[in-house]
C-alpha atoms as a PDB file:
ATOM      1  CA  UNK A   1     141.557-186.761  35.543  1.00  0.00           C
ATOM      2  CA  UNK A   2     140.098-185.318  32.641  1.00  0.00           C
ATOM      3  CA  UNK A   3     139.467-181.567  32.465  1.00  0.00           C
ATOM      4  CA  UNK A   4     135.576-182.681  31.225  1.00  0.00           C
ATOM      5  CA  UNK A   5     135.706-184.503  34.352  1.00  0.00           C
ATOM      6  CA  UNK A   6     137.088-181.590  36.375  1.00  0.00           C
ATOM      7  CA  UNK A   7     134.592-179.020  34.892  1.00  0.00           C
ATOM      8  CA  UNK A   8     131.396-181.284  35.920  1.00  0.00           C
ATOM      9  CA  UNK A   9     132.412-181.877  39.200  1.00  0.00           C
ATOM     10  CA  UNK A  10     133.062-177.850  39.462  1.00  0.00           C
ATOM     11  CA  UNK A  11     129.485-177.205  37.526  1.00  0.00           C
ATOM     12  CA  UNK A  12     128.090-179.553  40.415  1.00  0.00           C
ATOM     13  CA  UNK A  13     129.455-178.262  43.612  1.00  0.00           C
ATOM     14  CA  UNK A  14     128.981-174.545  41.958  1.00  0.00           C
ATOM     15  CA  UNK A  15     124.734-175.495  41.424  1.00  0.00           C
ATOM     16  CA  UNK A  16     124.511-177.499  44.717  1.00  0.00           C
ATOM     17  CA  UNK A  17     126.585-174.081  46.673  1.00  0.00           C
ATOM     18  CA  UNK A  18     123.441-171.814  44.461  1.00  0.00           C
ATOM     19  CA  UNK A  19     120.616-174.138  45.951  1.00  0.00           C
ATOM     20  CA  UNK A  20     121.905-173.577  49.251  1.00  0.00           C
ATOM     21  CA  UNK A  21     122.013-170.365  48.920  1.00  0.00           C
ATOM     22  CA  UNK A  22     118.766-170.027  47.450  1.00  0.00           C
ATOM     23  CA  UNK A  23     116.948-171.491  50.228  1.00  0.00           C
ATOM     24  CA  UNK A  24     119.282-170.084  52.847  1.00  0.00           C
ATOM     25  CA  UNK A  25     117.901-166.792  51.398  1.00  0.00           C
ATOM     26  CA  UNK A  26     114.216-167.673  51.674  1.00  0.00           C
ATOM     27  CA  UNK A  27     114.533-168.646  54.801  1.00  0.00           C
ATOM     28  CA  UNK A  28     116.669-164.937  56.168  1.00  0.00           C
ATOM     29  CA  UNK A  29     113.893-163.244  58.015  1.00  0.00           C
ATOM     30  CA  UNK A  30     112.910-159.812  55.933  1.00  0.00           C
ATOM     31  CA  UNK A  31     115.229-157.679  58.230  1.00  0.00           C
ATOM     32  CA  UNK A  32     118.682-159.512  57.073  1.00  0.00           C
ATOM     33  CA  UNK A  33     117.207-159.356  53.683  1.00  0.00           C
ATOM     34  CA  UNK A  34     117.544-155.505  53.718  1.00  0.00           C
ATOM     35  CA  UNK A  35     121.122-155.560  54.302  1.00  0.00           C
ATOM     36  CA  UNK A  36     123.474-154.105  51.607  1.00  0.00           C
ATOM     37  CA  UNK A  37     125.968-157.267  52.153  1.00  0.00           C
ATOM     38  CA  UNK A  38     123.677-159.565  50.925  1.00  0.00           C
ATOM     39  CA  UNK A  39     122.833-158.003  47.651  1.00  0.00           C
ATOM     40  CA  UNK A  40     126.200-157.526  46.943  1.00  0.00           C
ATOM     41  CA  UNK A  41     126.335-161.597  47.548  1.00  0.00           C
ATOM     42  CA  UNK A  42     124.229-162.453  44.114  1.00  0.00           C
END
């Protein structure tokens, strides 16, 4: 395999992991959101 190859399969997993987390995060009622663990998460 290609490292091109390697890098856009990285690039994808690494943006499909950020949507998750993205709506994971809108979803974390406001009390989790407070937490000092999940800032440090970003």
């Amino acid at each position: 395999m290609s490292p091109k190859r390697i890098d856009d399969k990285a690039r994808t997993i690494l943006r499909f992991a950020f949507t998750l987390f993205a709506l994971n995060r809108k979803m974390i009622p406001m009390e989790q959101k407070k937490s000092p663990t999940d800032l440090k998460l970003i």
